[in-house]
PDB file of N, CA and C in Angstrom:
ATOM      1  N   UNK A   1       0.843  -1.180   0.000  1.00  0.00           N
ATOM      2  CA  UNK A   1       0.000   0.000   0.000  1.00  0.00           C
ATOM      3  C   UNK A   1       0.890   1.245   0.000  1.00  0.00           C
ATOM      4  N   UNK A   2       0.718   2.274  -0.967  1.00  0.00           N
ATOM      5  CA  UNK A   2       1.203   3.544  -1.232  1.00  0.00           C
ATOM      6  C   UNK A   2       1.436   3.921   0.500  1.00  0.00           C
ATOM      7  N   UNK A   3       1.892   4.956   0.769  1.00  0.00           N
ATOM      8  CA  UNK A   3       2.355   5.748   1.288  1.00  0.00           C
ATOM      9  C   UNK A   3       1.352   6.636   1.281  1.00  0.00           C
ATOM     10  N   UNK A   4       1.243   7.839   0.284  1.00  0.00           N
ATOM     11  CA  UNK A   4       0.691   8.706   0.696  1.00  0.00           C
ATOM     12  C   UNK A   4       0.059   8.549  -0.686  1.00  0.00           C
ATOM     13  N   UNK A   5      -1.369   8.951  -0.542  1.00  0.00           N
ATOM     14  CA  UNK A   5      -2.096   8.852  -1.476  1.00  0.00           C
ATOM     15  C   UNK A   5      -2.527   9.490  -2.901  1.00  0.00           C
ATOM     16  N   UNK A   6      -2.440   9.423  -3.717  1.00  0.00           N
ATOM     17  CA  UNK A   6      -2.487  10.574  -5.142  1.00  0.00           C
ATOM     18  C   UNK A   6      -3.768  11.189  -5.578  1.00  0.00           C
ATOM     19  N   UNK A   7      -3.732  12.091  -6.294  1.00  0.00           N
ATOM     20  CA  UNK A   7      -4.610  13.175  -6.185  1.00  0.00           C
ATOM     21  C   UNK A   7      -5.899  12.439  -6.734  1.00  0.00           C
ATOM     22  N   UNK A   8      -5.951  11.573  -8.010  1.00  0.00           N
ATOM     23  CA  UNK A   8      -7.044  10.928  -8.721  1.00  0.00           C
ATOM     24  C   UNK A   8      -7.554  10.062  -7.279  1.00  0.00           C
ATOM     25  N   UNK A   9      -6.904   8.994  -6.729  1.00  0.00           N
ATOM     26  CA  UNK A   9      -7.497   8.055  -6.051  1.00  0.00           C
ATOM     27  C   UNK A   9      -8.416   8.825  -5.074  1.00  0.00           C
ATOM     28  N   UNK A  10      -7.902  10.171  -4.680  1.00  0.00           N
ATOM     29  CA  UNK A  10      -8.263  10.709  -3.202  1.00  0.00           C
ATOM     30  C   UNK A  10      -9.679  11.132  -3.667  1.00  0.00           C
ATOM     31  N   UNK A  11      -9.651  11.575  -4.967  1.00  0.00           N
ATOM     32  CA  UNK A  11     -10.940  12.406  -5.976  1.00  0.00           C
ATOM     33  C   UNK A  11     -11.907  11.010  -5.799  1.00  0.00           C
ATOM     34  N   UNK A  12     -11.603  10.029  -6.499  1.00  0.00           N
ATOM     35  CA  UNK A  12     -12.791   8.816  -6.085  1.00  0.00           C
ATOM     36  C   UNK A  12     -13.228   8.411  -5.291  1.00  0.00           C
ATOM     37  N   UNK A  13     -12.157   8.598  -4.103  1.00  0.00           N
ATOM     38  CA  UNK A  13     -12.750   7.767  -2.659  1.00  0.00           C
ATOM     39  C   UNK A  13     -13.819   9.098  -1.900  1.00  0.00           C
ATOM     40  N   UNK A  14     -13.231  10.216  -2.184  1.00  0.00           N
ATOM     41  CA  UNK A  14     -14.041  11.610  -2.327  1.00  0.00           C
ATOM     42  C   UNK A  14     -15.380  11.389  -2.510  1.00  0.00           C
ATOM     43  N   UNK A  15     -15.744  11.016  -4.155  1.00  0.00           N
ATOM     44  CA  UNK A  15     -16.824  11.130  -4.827  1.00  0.00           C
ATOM     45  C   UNK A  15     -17.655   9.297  -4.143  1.00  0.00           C
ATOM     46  N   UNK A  16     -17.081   8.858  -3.712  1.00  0.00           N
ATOM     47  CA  UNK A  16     -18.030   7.621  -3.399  1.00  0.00           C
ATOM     48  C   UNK A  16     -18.154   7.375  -1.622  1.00  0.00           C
ATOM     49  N   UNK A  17     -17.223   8.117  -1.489  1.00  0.00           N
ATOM     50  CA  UNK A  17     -17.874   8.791   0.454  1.00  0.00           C
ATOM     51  C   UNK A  17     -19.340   9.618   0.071  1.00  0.00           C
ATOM     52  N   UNK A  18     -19.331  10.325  -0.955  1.00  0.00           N
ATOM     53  CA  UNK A  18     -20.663  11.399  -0.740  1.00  0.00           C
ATOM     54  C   UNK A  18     -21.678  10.641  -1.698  1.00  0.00           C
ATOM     55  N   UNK A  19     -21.452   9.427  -2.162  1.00  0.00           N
ATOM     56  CA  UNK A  19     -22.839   8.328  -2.092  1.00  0.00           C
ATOM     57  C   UNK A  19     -23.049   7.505  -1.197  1.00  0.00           C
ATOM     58  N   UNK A  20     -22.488   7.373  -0.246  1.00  0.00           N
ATOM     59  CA  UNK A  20     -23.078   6.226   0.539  1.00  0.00           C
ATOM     60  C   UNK A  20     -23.874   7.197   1.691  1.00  0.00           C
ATOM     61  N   UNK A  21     -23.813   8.411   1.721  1.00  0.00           N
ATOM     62  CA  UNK A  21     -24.612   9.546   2.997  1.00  0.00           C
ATOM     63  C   UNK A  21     -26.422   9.201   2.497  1.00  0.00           C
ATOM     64  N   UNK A  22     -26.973   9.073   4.151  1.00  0.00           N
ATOM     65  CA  UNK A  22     -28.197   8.795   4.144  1.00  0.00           C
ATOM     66  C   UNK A  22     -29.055  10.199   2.996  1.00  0.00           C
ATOM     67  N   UNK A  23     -29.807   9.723   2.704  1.00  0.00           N
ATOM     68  CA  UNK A  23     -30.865  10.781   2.066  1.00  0.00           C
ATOM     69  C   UNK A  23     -30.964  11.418   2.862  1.00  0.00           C
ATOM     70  N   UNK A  24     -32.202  12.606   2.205  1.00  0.00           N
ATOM     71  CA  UNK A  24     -31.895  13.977   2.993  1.00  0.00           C
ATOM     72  C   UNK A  24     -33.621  13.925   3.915  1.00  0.00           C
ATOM     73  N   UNK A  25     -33.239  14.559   4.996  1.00  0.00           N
ATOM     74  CA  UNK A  25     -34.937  14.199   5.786  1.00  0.00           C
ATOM     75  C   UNK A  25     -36.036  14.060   5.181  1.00  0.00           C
ATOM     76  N   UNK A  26     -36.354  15.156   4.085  1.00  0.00           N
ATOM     77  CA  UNK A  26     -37.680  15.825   3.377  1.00  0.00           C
ATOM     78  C   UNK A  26     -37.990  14.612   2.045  1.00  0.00           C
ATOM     79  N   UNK A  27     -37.020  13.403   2.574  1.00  0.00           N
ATOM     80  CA  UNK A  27     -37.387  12.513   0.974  1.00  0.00           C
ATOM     81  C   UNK A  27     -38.864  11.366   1.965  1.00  0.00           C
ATOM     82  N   UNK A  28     -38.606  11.400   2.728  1.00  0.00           N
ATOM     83  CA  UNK A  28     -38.825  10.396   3.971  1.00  0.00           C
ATOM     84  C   UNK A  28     -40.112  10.915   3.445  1.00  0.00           C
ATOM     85  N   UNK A  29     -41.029  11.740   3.979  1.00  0.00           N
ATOM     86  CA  UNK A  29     -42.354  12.428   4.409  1.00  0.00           C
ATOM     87  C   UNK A  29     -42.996  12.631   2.774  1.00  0.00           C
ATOM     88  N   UNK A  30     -42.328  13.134   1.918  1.00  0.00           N
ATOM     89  CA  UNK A  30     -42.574  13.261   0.303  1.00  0.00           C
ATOM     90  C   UNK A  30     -42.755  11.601  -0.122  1.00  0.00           C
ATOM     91  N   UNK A  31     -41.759  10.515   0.305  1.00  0.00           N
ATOM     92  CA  UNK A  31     -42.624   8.951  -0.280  1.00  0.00           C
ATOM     93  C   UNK A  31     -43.408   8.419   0.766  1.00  0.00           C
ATOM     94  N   UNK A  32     -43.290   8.107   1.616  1.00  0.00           N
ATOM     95  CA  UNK A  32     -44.067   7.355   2.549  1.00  0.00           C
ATOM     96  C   UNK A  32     -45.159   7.786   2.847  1.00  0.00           C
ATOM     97  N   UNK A  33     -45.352   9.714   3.188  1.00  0.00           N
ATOM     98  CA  UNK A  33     -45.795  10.316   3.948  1.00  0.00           C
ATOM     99  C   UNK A  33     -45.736  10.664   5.624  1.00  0.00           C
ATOM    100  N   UNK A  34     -46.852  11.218   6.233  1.00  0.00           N
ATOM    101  CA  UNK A  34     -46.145  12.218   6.911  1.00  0.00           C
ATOM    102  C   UNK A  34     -46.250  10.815   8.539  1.00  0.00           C
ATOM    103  N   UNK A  35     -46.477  10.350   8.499  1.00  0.00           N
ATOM    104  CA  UNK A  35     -46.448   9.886   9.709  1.00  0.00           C
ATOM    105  C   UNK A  35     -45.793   8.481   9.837  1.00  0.00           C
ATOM    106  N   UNK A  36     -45.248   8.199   8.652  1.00  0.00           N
ATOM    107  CA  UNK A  36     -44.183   7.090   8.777  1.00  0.00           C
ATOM    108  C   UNK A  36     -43.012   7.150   8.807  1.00  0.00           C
ATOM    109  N   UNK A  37     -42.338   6.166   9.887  1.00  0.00           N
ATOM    110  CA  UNK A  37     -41.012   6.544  10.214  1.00  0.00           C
ATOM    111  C   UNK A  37     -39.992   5.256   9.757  1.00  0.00           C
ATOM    112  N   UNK A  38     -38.957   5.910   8.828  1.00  0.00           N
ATOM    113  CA  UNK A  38     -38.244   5.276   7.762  1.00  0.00           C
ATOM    114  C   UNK A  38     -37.270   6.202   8.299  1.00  0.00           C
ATOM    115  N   UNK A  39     -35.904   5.092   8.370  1.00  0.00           N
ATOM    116  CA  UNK A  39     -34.350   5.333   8.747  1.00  0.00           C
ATOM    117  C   UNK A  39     -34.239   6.493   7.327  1.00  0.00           C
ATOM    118  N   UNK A  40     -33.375   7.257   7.106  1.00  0.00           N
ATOM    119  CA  UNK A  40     -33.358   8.062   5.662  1.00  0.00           C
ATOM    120  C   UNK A  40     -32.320   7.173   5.079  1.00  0.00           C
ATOM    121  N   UNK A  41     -31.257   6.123   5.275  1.00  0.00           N
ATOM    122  CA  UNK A  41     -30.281   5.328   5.307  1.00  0.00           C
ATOM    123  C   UNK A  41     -31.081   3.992   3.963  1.00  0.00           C
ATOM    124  N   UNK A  42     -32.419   4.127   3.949  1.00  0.00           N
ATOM    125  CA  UNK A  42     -32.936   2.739   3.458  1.00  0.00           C
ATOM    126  C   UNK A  42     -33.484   3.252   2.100  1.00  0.00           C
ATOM    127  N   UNK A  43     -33.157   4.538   1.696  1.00  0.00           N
ATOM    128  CA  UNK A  43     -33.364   5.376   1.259  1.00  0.00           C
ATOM    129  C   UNK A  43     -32.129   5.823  -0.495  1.00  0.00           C
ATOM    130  N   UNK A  44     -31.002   5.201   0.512  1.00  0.00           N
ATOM    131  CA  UNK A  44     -29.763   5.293  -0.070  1.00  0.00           C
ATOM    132  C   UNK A  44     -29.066   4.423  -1.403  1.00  0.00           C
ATOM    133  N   UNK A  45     -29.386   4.263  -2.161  1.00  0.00           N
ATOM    134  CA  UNK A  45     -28.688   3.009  -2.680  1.00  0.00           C
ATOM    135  C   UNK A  45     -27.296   2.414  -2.873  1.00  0.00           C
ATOM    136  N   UNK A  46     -26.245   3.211  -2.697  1.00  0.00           N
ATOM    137  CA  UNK A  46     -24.933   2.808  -2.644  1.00  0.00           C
ATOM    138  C   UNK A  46     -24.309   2.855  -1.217  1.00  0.00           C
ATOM    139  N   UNK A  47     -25.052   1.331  -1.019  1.00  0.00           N
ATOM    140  CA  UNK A  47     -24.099   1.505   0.581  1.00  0.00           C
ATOM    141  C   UNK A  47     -22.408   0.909   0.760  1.00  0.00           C
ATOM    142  N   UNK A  48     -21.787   1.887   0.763  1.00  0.00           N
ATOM    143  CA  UNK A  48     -20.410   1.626   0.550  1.00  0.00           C
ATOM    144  C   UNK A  48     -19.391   1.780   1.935  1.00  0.00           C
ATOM    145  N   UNK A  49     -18.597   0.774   2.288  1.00  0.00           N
ATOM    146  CA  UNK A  49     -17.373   1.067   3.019  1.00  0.00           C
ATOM    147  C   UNK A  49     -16.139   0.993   3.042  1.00  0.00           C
ATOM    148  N   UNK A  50     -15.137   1.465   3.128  1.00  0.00           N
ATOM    149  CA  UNK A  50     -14.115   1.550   2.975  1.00  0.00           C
ATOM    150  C   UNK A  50     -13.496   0.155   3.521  1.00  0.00           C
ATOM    151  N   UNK A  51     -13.941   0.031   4.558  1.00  0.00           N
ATOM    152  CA  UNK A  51     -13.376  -1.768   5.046  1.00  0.00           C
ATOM    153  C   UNK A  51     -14.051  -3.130   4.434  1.00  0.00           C
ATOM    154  N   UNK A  52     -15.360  -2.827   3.866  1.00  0.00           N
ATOM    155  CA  UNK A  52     -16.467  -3.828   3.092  1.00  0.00           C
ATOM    156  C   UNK A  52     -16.336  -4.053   1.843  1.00  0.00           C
ATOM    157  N   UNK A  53     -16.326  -2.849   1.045  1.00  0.00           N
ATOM    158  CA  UNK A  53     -16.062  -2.895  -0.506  1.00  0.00           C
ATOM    159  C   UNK A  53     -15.290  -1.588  -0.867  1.00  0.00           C
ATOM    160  N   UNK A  54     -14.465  -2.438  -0.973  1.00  0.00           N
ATOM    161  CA  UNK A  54     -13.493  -0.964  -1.846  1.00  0.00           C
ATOM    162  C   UNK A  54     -13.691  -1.469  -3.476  1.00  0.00           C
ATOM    163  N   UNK A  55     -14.568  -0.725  -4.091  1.00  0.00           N
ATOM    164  CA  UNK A  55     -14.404  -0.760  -5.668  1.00  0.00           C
ATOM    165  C   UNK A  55     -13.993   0.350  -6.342  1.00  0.00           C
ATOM    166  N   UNK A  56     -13.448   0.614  -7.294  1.00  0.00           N
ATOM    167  CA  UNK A  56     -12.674   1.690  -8.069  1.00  0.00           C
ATOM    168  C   UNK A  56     -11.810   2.171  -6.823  1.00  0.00           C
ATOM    169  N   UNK A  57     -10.436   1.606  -6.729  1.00  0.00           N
ATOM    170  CA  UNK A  57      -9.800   2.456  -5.778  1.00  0.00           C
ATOM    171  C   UNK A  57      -8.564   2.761  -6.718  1.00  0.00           C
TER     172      UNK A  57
END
């Protein structure tokens, strides 16, 4: 494993940290409606981790 990491790899692991973040509150109440309670997480479709699946690294 590299040392210190290069500018492209850091850009991907970048761009696929900010898909795996739960949806945003206001998606919850807009599908389900207003009185059902849904994690915003189930919401998400790329659930990604750095220790689980590293793809495109």
């Amino acid at each position: 494993m590299a040392r210190y990491m290069t500018k492209g790899r850091k850009i991907r692991l970048a761009k696929r940290g900010r898909q795996t973040r739960w949806a945003p509150f206001w998606i919850i109440p807009k599908i389900y409606g207003k009185n059902r309670r849904v994690h915003p997480g189930r919401k998400t479709y790329v659930k990604r981790n750095w220790r689980r699946a590293s793809t495109n690294q």
